[in-house]
Protein backbone atom coordinates (compact mmCIF):
# COMPACT_ATOMS: atom_id res chain seq x y z
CA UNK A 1 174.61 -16.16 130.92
CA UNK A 2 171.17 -17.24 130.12
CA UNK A 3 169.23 -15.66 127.51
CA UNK A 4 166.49 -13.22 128.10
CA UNK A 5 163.34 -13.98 126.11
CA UNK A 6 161.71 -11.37 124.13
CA UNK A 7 158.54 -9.99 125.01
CA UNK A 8 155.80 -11.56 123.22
CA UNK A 9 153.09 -8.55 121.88
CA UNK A 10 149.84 -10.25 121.00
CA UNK A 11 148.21 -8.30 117.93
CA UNK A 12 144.35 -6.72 118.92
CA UNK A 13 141.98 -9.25 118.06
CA UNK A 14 139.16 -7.60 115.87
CA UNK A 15 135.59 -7.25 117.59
CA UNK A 16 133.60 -9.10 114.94
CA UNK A 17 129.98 -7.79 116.91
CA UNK A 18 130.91 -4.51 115.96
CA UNK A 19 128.09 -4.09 113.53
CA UNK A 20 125.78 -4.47 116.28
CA UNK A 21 126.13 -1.10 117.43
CA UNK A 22 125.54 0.53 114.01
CA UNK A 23 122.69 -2.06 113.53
CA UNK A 24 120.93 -1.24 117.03
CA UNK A 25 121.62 2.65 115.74
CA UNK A 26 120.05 2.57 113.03
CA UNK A 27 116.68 0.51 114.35
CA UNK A 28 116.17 3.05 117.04
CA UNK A 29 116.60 5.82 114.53
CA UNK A 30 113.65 3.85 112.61
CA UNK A 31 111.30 3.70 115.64
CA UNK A 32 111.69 7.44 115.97
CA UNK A 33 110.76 7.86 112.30
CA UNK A 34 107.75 5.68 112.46
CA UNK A 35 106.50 7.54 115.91
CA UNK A 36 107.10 10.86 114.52
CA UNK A 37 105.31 10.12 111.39
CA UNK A 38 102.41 8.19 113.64
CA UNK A 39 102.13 11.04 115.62
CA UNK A 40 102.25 13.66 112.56
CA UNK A 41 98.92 11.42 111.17
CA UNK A 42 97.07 11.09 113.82
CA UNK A 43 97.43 15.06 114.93
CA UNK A 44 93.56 16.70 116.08
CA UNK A 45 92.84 19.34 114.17
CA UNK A 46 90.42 20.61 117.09
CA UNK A 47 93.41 21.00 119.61
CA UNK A 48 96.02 22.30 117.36
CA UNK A 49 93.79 25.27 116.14
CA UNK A 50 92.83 25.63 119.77
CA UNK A 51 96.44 25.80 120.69
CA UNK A 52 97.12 28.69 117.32
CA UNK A 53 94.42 30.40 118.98
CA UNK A 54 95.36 30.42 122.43
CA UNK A 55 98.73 31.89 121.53
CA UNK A 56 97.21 34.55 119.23
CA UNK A 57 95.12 35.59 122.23
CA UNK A 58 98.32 35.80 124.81
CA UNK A 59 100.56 37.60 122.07
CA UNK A 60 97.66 39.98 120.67
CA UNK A 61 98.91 38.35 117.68
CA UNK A 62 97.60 36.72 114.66
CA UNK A 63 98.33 33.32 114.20
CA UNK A 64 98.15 31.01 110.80
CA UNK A 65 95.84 33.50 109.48
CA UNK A 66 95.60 31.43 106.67
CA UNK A 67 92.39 29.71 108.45
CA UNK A 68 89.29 31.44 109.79
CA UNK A 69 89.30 31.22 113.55
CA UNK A 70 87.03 29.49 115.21
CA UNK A 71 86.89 28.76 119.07
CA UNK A 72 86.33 25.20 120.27
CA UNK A 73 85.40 25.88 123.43
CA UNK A 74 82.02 27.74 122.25
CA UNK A 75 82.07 27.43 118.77
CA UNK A 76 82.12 31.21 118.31
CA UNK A 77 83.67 32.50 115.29
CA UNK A 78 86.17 35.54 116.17
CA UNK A 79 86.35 36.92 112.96
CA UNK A 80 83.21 39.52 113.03
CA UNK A 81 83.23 40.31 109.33
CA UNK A 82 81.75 37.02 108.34
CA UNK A 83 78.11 36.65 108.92
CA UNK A 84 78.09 32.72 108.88
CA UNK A 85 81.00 30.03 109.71
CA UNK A 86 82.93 28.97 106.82
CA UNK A 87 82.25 25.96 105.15
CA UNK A 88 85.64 24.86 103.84
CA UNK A 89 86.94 26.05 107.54
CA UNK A 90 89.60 23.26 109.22
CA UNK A 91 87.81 22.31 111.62
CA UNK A 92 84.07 22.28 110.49
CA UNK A 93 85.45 20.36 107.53
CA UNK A 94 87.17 17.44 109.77
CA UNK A 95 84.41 17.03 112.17
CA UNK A 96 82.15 16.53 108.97
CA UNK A 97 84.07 13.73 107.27
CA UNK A 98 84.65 12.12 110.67
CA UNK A 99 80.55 12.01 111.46
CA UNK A 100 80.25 10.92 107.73
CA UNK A 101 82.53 8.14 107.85
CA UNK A 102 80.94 6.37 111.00
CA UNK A 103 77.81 7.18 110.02
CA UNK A 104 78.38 5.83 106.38
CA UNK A 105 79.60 2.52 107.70
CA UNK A 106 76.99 2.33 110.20
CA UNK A 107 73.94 2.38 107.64
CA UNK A 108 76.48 0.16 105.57
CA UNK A 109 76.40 -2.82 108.62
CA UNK A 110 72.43 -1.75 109.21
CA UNK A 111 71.47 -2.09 105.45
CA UNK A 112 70.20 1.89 105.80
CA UNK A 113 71.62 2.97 102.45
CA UNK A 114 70.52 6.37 101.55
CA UNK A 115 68.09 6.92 104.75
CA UNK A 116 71.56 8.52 106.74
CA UNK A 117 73.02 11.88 104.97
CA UNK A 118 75.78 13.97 106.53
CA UNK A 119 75.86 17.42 104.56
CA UNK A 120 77.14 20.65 105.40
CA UNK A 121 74.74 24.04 105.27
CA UNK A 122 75.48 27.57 106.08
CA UNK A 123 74.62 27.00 109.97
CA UNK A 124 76.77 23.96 110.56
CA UNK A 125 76.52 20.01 110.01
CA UNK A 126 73.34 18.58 108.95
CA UNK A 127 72.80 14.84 109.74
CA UNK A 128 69.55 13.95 107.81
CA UNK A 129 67.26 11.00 109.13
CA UNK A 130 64.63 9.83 106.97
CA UNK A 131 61.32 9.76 108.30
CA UNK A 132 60.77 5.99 107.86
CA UNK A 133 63.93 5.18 109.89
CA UNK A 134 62.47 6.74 112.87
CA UNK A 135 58.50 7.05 112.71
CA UNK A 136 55.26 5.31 111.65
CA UNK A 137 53.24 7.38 109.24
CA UNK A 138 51.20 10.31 111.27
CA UNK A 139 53.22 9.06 114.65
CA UNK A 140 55.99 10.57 116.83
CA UNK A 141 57.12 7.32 118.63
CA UNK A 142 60.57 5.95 118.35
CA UNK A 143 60.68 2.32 118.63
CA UNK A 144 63.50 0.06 119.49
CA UNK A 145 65.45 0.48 115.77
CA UNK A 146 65.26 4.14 115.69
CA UNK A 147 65.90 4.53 119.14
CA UNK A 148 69.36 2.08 117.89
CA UNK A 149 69.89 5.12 115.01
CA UNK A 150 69.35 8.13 117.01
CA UNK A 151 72.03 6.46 119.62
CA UNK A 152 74.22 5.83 117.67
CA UNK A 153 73.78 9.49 116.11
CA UNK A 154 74.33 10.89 120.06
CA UNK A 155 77.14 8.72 120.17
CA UNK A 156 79.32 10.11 117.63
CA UNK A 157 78.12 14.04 118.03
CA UNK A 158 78.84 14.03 122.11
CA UNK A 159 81.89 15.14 122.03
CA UNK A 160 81.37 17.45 120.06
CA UNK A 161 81.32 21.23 121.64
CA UNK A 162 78.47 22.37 119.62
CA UNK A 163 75.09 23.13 120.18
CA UNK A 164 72.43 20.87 118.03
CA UNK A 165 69.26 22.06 117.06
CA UNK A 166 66.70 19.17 116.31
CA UNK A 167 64.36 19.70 113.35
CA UNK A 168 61.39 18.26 112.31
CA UNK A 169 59.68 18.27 108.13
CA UNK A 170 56.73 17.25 106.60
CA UNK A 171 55.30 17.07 103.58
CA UNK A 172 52.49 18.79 102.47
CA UNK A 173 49.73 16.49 103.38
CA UNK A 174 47.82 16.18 106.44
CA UNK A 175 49.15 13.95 109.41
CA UNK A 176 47.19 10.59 109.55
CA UNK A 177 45.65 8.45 112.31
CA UNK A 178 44.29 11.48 113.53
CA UNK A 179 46.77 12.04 116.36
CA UNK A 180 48.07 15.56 115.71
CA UNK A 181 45.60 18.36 114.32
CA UNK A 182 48.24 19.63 111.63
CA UNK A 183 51.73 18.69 110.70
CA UNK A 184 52.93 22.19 112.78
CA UNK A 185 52.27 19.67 115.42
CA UNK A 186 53.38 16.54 114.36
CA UNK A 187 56.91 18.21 113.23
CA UNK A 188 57.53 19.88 116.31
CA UNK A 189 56.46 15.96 118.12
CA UNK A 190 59.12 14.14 116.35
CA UNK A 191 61.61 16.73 116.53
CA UNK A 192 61.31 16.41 120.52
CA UNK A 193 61.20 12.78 120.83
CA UNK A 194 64.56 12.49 118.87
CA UNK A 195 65.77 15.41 121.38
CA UNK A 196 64.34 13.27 124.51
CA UNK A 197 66.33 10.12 123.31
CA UNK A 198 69.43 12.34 122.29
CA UNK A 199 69.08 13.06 126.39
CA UNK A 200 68.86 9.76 127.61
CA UNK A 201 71.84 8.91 125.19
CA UNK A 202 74.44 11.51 127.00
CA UNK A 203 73.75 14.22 125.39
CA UNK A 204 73.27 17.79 127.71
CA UNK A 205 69.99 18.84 127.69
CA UNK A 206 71.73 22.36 127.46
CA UNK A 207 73.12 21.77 124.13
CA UNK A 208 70.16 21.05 122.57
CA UNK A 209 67.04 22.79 121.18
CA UNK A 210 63.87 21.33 118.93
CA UNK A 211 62.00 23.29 116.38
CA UNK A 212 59.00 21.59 113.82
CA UNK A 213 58.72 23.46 110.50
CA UNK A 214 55.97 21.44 109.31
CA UNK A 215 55.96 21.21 104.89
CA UNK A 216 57.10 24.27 105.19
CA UNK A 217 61.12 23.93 105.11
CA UNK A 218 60.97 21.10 101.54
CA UNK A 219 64.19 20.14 99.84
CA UNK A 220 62.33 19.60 96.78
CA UNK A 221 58.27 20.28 95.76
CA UNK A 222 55.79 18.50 97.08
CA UNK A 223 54.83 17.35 93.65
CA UNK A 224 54.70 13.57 94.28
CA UNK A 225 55.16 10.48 96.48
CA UNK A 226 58.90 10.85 95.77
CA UNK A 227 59.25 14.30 96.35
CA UNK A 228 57.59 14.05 99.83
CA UNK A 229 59.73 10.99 100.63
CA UNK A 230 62.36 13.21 100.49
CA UNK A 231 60.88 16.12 102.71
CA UNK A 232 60.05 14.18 105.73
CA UNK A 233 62.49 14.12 107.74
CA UNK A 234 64.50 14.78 110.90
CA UNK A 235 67.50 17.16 110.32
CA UNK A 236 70.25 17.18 113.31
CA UNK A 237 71.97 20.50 112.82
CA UNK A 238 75.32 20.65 114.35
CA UNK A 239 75.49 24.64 115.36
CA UNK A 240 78.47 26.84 114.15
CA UNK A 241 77.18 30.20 115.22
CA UNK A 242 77.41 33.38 113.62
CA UNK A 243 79.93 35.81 114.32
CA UNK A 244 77.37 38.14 116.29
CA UNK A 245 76.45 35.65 118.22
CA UNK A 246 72.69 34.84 116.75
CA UNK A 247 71.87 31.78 114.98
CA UNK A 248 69.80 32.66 111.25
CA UNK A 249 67.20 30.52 109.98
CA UNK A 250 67.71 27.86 107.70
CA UNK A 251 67.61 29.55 104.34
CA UNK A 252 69.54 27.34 102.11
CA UNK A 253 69.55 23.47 102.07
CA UNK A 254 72.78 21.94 102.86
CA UNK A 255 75.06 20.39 100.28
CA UNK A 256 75.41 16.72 100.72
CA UNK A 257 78.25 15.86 98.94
């Protein structure tokens, strides 16, 4: 009687690629760090109070009340108890260090140190263009390198939802060449050529306004040539209006840290 062989059992064979699975794990775990915390830094401040704001609305409800509220689409500051935005304000304070930045390294690359200032003042934003970046002495003219700055300028404020007031400064002496009978007019000039090219650079002509307060708006006294260095100039106000709905006049100069 013949013999019956034995069943042979073949012992699992391990799966040496095993660690493949944990390793693909654990690299797909890291890309959704790395795009959480991408997406965490690169957050705009502009939409995510927009969002807070459009929920308090819907819920009658504050929300983060920790922050003044401030609407982007009009810039008009909900809370009525203050009479002026607030400086240290989210979003005033972002949009400030972002026009600072790009306009620091722009007068950087154009060699333009200390002619470009980006301050803050109780009204809003204050770029401040020195007079000798933009203008002959006694003329209103922008040539081709200050038409260059006051692009670049539109260029970074555009998207912005602001209103910008335009304002030109003297000093205290009279306008030369002749041109303009007093520096009432030659303020009020400048300020609306730099409006003109803010225009033709994209900017809505219903966002903007010009005023020309002569020698009489000076950061410092017209004591010497230094001093009125300093006071002419073309301000570009970035407009955070009042809770009322009015816009003050400039009463103190803005801090330009």
């Amino acid at each position: 009687m013949p013999r019956r062989k034995r069943a042979h059992i073949e012992a699992p064979h391990e799966n040496d690629e095993r660690w493949l699975l944990t390793y693909s794990d654990l690299i797909t775990l890291l890309f959704v760090l790395f795009v959480v915390m991408y997406a965490i830094s690169t957050t705009d401040i502009r939409k995510f109070v927009a969002l807070a704001q459009s929920v308090s609305a819907a819920f009658n409800a504050d929300v983060m009340t920790g922050q003044q509220a401030i609407t982007i689409t009009t810039g008009q500051d909900t809370t009525q108890v203050e009479q002026t935005y607030d400086q240290t304000s989210t979003t005033a304070a972002t949009d400030m260090r972002q026009i600072k930045a790009a306009l620091e390294d722009y007068a950087i690359g154009q060699g333009l140190g200390g002619e470009v200032e980006v301050g803050l003042a109780p009204e809003g934003i204050v770029i401040r263009l020195n007079d000798a970046l933009l203008f002959s002495s006694g003329r209103a003219h922008l040539d081709t390198h200050a038409l260059a700055v006051v692009e670049k300028v539109a260029g970074i404020v555009k998207s912005l939802p602001n209103n910008i007031r335009v304002e030109g400064n003297t000093d205290d002496q009279p306008p030369d060449g002749g041109l303009y009978a007093d520096n009432w007019e030659l303020s009020t000039a400048r300020s609306l050529a730099v409006l003109s090219a803010m225009t033709q650079f994209g900017i809505s002509p219903d966002r903007l306004s010009a005023t020309g307060y002569a020698q009489y708006n000076p950061i410092v006294p017209n004591t010497d040539d230094a001093s009125r260095t300093k006071n002419r100039r073309v301000d570009v106000v970035i407009l955070y209006p009042t809770g009322n709905g009015s816009t003050p006049s400039p009463v103190v100069q803005p801090s330009f840290p």
